[in-house]
Protein backbone atom coordinates (compact mmCIF):
# COMPACT_ATOMS: atom_id res chain seq x y z
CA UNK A 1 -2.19 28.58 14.73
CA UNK A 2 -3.74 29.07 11.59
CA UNK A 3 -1.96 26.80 9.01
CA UNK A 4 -3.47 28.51 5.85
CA UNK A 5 -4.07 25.61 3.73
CA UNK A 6 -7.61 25.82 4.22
CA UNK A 7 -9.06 25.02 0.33
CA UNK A 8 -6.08 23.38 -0.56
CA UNK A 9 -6.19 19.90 -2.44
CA UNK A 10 -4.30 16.52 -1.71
CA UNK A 11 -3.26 13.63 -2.61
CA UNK A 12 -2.49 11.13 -0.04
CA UNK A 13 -0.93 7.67 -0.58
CA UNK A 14 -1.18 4.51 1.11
CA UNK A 15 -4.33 5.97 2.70
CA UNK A 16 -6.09 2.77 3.43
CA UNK A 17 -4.95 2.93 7.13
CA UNK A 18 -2.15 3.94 9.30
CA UNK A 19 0.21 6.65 8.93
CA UNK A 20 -1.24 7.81 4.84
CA UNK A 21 -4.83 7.73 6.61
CA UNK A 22 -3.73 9.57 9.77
CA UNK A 23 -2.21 12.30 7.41
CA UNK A 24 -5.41 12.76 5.48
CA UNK A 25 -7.45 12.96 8.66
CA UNK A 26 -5.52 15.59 9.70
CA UNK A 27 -5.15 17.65 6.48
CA UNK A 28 -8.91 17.73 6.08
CA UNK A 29 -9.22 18.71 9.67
CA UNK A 30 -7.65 21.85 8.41
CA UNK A 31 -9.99 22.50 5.52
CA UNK A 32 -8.18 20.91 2.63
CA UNK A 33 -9.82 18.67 0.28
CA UNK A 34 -8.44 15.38 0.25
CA UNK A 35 -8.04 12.52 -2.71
CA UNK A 36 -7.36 8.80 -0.74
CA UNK A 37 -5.01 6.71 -2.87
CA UNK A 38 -4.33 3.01 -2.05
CA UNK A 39 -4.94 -0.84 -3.06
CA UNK A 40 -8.11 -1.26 -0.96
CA UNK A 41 -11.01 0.22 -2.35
CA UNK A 42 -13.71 -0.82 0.39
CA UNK A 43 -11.55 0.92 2.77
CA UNK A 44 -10.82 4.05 0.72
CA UNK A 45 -14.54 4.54 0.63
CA UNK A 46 -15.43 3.90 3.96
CA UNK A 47 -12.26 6.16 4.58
CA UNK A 48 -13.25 9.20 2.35
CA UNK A 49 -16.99 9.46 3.55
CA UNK A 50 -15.67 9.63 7.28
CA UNK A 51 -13.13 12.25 6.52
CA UNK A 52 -16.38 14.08 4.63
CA UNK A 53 -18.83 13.76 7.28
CA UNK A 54 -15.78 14.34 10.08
CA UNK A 55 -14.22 17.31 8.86
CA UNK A 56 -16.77 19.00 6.02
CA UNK A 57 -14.39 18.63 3.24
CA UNK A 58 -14.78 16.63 -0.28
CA UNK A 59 -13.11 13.53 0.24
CA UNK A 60 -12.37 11.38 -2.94
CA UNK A 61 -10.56 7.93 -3.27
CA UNK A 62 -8.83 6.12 -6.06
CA UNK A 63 -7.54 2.42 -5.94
CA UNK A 64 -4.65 1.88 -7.46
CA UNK A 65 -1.31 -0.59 -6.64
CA UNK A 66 2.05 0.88 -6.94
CA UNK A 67 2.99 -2.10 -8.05
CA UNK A 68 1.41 -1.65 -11.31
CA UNK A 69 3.78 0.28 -13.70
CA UNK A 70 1.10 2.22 -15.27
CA UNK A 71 0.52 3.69 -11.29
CA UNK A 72 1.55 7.14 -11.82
CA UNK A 73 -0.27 8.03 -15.10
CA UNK A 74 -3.07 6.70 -13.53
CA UNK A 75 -3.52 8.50 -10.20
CA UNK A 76 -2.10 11.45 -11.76
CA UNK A 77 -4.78 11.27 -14.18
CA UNK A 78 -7.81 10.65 -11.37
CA UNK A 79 -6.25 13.19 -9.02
CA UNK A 80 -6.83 16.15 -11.84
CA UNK A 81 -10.26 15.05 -12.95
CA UNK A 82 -11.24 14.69 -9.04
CA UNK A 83 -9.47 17.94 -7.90
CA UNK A 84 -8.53 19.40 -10.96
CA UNK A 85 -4.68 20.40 -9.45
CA UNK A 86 -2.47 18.78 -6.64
CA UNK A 87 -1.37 21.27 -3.99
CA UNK A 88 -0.10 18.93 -1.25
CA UNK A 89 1.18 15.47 -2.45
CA UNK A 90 2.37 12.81 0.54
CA UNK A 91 4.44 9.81 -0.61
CA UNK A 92 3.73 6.84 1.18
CA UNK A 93 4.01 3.39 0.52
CA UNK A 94 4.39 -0.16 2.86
CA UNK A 95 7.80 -1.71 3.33
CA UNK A 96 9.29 -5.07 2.11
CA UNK A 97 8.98 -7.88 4.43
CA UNK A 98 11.76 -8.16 6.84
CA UNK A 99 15.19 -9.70 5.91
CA UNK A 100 18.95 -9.81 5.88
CA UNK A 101 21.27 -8.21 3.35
CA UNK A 102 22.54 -11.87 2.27
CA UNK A 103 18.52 -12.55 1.63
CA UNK A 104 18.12 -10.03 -0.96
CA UNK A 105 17.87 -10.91 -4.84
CA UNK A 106 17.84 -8.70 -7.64
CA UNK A 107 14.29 -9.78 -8.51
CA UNK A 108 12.95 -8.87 -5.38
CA UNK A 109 14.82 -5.54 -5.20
CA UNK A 110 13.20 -4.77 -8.91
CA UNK A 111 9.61 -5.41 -7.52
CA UNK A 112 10.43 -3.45 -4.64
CA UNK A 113 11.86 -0.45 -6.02
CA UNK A 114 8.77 -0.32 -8.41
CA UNK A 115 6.59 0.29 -5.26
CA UNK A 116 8.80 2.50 -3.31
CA UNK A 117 10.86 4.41 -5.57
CA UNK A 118 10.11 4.85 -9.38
CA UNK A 119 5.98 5.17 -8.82
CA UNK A 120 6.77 8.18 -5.98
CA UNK A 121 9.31 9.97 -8.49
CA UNK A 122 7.20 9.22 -11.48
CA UNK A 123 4.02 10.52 -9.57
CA UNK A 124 5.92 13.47 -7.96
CA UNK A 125 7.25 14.71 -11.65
CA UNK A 126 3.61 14.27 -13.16
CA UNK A 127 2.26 16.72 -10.19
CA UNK A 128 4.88 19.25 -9.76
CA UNK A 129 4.48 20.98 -13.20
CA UNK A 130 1.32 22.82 -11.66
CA UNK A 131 2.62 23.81 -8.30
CA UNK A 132 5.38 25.48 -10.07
CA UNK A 133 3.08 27.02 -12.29
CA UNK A 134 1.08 28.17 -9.48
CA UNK A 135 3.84 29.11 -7.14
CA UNK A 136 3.09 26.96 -4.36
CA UNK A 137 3.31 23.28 -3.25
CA UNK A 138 3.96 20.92 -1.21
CA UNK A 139 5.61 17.66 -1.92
CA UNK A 140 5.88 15.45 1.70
CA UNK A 141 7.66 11.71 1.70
CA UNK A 142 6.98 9.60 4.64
CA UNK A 143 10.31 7.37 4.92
CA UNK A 144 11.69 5.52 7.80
CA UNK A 145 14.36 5.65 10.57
CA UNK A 146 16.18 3.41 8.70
CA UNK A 147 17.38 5.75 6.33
CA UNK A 148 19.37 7.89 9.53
CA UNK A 149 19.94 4.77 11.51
CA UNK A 150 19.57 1.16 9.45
CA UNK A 151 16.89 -1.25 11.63
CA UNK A 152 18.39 -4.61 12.01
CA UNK A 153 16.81 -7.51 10.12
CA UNK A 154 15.45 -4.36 7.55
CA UNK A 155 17.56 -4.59 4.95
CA UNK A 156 15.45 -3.99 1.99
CA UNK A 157 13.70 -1.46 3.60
CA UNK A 158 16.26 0.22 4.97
CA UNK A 159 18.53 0.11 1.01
CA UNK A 160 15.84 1.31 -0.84
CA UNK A 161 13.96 4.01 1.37
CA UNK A 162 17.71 5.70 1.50
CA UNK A 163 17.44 6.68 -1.73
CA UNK A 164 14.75 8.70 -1.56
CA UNK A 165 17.10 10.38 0.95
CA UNK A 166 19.39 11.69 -1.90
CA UNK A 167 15.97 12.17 -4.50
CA UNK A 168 14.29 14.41 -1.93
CA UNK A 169 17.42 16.71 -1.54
CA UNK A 170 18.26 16.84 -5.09
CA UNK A 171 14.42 17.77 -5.94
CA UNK A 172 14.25 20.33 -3.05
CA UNK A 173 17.28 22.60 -4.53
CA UNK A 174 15.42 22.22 -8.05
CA UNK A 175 12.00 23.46 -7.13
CA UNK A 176 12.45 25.85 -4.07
CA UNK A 177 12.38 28.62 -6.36
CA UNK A 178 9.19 28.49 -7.46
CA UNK A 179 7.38 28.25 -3.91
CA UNK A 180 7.44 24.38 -3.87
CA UNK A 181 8.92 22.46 -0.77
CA UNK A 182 10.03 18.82 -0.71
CA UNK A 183 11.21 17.13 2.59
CA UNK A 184 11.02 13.84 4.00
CA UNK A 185 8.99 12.58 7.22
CA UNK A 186 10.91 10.15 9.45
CA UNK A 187 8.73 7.68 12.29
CA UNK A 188 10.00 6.24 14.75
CA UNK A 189 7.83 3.49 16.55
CA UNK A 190 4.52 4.99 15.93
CA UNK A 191 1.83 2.75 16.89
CA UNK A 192 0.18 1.00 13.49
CA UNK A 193 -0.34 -2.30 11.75
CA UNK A 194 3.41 -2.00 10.23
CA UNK A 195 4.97 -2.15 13.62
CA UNK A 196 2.64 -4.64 14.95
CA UNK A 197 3.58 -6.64 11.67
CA UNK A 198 7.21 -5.69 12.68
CA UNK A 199 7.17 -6.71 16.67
CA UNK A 200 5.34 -10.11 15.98
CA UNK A 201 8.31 -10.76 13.52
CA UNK A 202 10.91 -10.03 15.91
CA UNK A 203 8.87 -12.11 18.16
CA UNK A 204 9.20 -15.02 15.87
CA UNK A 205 12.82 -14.65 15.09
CA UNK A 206 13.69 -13.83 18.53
CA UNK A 207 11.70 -16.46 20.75
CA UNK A 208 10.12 -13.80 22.96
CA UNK A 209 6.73 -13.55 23.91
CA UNK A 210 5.31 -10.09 21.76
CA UNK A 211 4.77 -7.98 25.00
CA UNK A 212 8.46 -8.64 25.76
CA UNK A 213 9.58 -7.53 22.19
CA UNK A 214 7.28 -4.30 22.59
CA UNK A 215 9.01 -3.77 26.24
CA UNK A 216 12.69 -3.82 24.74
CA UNK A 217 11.42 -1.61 22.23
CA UNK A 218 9.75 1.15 24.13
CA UNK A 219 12.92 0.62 26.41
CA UNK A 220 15.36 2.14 23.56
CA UNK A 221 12.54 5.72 23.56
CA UNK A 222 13.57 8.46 25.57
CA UNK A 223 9.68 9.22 25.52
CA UNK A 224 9.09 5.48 26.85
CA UNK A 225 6.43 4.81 24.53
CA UNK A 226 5.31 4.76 20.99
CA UNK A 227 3.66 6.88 19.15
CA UNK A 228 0.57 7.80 18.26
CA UNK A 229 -0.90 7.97 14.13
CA UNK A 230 -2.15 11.72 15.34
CA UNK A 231 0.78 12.82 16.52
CA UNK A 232 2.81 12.23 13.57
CA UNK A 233 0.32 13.06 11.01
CA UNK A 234 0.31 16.42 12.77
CA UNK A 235 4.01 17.27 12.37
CA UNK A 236 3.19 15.87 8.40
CA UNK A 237 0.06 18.67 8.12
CA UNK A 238 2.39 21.27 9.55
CA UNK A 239 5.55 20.83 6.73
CA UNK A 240 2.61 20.77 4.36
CA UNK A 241 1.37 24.38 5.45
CA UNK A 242 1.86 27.40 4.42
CA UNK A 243 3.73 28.41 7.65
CA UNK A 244 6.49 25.98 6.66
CA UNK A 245 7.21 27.34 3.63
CA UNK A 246 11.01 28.13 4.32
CA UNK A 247 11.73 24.58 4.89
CA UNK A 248 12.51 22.11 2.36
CA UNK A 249 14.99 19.51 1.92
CA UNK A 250 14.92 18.42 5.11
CA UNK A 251 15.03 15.09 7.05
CA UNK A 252 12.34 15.68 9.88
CA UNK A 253 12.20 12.91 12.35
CA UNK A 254 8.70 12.16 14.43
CA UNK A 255 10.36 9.19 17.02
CA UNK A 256 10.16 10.04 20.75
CA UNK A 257 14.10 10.34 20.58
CA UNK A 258 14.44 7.01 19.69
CA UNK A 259 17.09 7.76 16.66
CA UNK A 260 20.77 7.73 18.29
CA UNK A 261 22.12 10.18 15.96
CA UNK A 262 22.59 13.46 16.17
């Protein structure tokens, strides 16, 4: 299937590894020129002339921290002097360590929401005046399953990603008019760092040896197994193509089943 995106440009976050990185990959793979945004600027350039020897495409990379409260103006600023517009913008940022409810302080929850909340909306309304203008975009969040079913020992995480829940909705009924789609991407256990990060944790806390924590996991998957950074970076290129241009505020989940609800 052609996805017709070929010469489009984007701007991926948190493309240092994992799931931002997987994305990119796969967005390049399909002809669109790519801009690699994260806190690690060795990797973003060993990332960005892979992509451009891989795939063909002009790969770019800016390093920049979300926390930094001057984020948005500047990537916003590097991704039009790179690519001169943003077609196809994926939000994604790391999660908070893990943690109870009764563990949270207002402090942390200020530093947090700076990474994973205002910099995305602050970014987002720098880059969707031109996709308006232009009558086509793409604006893709990567969330979590927390924000359908809350993980245990999550709480931060799972408080804070939610409201991107009712941001992405809100956003979606605002722009759909003028050709520009806004959903969110939901993983379940997708094989990265994150959920190593996350089963050694649980390992700790637990007393169990890691390969038992990663058993009980994949025991609670219909599919038996987690998944892979190229499958869900595919569904992500696919809700940023042209072919799924009639959906948009939309909670799409990528997790083998694993999410109870219906």
């Amino acid at each position: 299937m052609d996805l017709k995106i070929k010469g489009r440009k984007a701007l991926a976050l948190g493309a240092s590894r994992g799931l931002g990185l997987g994305i990119a990959n796969a967005l390049a793979a399909e002809g669109v020129e790519v801009l690699l945004c994260g806190r690690s600027a060795d990797l973003l350039e060993r990332n960005a002339a892979e992509i451009a020897a891989a795939h063909g495409v002009a790969a770019h990379h800016v390093s920049a921290d979300l926390a930094d409260g001057a984020f948005a103006e500047r990537v916003a600023g590097h991704a039009r002097a790179q690519l001169g517009h943003v077609d196809i913008l994926v939000n994604n940022t790391g999660g908070p360590a893990p943690g109870k409810v009764t563990d949270m302080s207002a402090d942390d929850l200020a530093r947090q929401a700076q990474m994973m909340i205002f910099g995305i909306i602050d970014l987002t309304n720098r880059l969707l005046p031109a996709m308006r203008e232009k009558g086509w975009g793409r604006v893709l969040t990567v969330a979590s399953s927390g924000v359908v079913q809350p993980i245990p020992n999550l709480a931060m995480s799972n408080t804070l990603r939610s409201a991107l829940v009712g941001w992405n909705k809100s956003l979606s009924n605002e722009i759909a008019a003028d050709g520009v789609t806004c959903n969110l991407l939901v993983p379940g256990r997708i094989h990265t760092a994150r959920v190593d990060q996350l089963d050694e944790a649980a390992a700790n806390r637990t007393g169990k040896t890691l390969e038992e924590v990663r058993a009980g996991s994949k025991a609670t998957i219909p599919a038996g197994r987690y998944g892979r950074v190229e499958e869900f970076a595919d569904m992500a290129t696919f809700l940023c193509s042209d072919r799924a241009g009639y959906t948009t505020g939309s909670i799409v989940r990528c997790d083998g089943g694993a999410i109870k609800g219906v």
